[in-house]
C-alpha atoms as a PDB file:
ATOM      1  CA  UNK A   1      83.649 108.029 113.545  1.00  0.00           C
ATOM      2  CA  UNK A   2      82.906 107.186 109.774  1.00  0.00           C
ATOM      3  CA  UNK A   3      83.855 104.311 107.882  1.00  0.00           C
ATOM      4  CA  UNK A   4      85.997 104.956 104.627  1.00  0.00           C
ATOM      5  CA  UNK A   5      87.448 102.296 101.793  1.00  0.00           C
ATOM      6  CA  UNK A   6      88.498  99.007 102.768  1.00  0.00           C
ATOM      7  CA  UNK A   7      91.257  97.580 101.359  1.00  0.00           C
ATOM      8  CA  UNK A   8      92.496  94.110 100.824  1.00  0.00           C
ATOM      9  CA  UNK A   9      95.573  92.358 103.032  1.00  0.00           C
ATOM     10  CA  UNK A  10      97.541  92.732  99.984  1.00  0.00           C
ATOM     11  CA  UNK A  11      96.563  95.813  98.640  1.00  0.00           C
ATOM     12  CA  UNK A  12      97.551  97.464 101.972  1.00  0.00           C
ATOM     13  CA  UNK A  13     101.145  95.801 101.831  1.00  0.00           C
ATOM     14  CA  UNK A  14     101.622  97.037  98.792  1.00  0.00           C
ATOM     15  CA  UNK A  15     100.287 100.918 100.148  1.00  0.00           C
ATOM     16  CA  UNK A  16     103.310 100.497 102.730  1.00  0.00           C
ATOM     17  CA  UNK A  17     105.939  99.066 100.311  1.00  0.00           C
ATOM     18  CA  UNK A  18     106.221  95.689 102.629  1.00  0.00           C
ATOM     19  CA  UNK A  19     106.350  92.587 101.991  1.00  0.00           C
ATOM     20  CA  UNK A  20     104.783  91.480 105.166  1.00  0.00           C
ATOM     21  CA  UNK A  21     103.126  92.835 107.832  1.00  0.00           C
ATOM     22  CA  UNK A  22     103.229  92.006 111.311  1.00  0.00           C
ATOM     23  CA  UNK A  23     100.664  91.538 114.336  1.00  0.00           C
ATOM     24  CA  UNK A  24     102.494  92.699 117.548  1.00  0.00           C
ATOM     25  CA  UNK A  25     100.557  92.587 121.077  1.00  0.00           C
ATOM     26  CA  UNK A  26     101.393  95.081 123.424  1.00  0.00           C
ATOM     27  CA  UNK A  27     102.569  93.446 126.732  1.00  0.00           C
ATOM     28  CA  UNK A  28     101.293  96.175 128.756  1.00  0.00           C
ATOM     29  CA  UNK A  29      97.669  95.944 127.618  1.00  0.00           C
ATOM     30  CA  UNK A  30      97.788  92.775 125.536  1.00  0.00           C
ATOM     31  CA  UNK A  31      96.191  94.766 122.482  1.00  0.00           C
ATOM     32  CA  UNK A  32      96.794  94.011 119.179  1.00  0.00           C
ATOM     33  CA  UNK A  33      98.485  96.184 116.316  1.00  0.00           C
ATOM     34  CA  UNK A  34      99.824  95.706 112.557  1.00  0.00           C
ATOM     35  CA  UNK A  35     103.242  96.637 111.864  1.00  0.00           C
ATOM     36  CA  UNK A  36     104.551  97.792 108.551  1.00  0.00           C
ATOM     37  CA  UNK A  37     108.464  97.516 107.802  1.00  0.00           C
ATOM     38  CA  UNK A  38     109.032  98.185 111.818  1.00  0.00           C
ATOM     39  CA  UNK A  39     106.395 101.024 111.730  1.00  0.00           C
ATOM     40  CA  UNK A  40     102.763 100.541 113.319  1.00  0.00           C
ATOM     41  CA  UNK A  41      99.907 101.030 110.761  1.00  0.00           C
ATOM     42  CA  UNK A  42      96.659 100.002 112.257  1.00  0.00           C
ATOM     43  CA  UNK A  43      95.397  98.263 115.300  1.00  0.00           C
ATOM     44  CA  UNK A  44      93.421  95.096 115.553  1.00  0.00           C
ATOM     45  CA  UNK A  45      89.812  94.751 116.149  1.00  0.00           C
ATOM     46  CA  UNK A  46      89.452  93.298 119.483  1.00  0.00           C
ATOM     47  CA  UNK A  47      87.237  90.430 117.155  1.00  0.00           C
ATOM     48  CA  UNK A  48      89.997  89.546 115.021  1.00  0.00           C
ATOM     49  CA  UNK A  49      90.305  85.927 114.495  1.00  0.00           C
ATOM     50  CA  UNK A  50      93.149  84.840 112.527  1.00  0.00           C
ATOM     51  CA  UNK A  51      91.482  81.972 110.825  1.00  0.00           C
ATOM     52  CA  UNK A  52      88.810  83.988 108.940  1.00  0.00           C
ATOM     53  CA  UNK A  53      89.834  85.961 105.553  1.00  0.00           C
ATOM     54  CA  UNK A  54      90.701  89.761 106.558  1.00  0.00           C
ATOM     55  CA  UNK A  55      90.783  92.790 105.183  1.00  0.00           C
ATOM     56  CA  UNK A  56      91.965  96.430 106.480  1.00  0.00           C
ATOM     57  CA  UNK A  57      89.292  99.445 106.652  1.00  0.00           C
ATOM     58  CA  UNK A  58      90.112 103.045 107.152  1.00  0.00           C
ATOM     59  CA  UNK A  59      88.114 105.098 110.195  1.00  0.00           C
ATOM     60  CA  UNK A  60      87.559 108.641 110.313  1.00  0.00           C
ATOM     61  CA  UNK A  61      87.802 110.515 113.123  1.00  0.00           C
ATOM     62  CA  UNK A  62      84.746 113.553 112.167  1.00  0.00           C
ATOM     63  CA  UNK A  63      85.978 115.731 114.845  1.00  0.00           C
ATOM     64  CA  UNK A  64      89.805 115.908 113.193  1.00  0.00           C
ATOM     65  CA  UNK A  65      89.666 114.355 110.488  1.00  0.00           C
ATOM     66  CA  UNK A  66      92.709 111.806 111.695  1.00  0.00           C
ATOM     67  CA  UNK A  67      92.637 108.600 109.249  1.00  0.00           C
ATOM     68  CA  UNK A  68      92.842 105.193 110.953  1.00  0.00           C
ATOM     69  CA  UNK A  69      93.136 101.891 110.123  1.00  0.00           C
ATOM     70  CA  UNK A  70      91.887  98.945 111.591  1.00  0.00           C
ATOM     71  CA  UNK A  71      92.666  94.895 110.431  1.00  0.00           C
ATOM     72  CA  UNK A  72      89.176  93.025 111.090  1.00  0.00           C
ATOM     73  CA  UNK A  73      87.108  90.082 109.222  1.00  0.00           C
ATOM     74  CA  UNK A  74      84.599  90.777 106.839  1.00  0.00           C
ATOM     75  CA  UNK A  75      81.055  89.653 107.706  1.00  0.00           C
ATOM     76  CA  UNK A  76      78.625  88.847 105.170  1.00  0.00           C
ATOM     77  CA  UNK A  77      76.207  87.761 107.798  1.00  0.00           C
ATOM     78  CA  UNK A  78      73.715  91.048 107.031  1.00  0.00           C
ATOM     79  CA  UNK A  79      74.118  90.303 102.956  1.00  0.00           C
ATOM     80  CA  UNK A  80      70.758  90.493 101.552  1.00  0.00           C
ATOM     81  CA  UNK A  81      71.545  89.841  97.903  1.00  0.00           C
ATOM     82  CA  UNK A  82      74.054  89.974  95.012  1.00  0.00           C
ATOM     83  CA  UNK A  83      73.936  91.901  92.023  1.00  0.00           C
END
């Protein structure tokens, strides 16, 4: 799996025309998943946490090619330096 863009919350409402999105858990599993104007769009990292800012980054399957994408926080904990 590679990692593609990221995009912001808002920026990836505004890629699915909605004005909000919605996390659903599954009852059977109790995963997490984002849905999109009744559609799902990505799943959840199983890190999530709600109370830190979030953003939405695209996965790439290298053996098909299949796009995914997967809500998770942002760490700057490995940030060396800004330019």
């Amino acid at each position: 799996m590679k990692f593609g863009k990221s995009l912001s919350v808002n920026a990836f409402k505004q890629e699915h025309n909605a004005d909000s999105l919605l996390i659903v858990k599954n009852p059977k599993n109790d995963k997490l998943f984002v849905t999109a104007n009744g559609t799902t769009v990505a799943a959840v990292s199983k890190n999530y946490d709600s109370s830190k800012p979030a953003e939405f980054v695209q996965l790439i399957l290298e053996d098909t090619g299949e796009i995914l994408w997967c809500l998770h926080n942002p760490s700057e904990e490995n940030v060396v330096g800004t330019l």
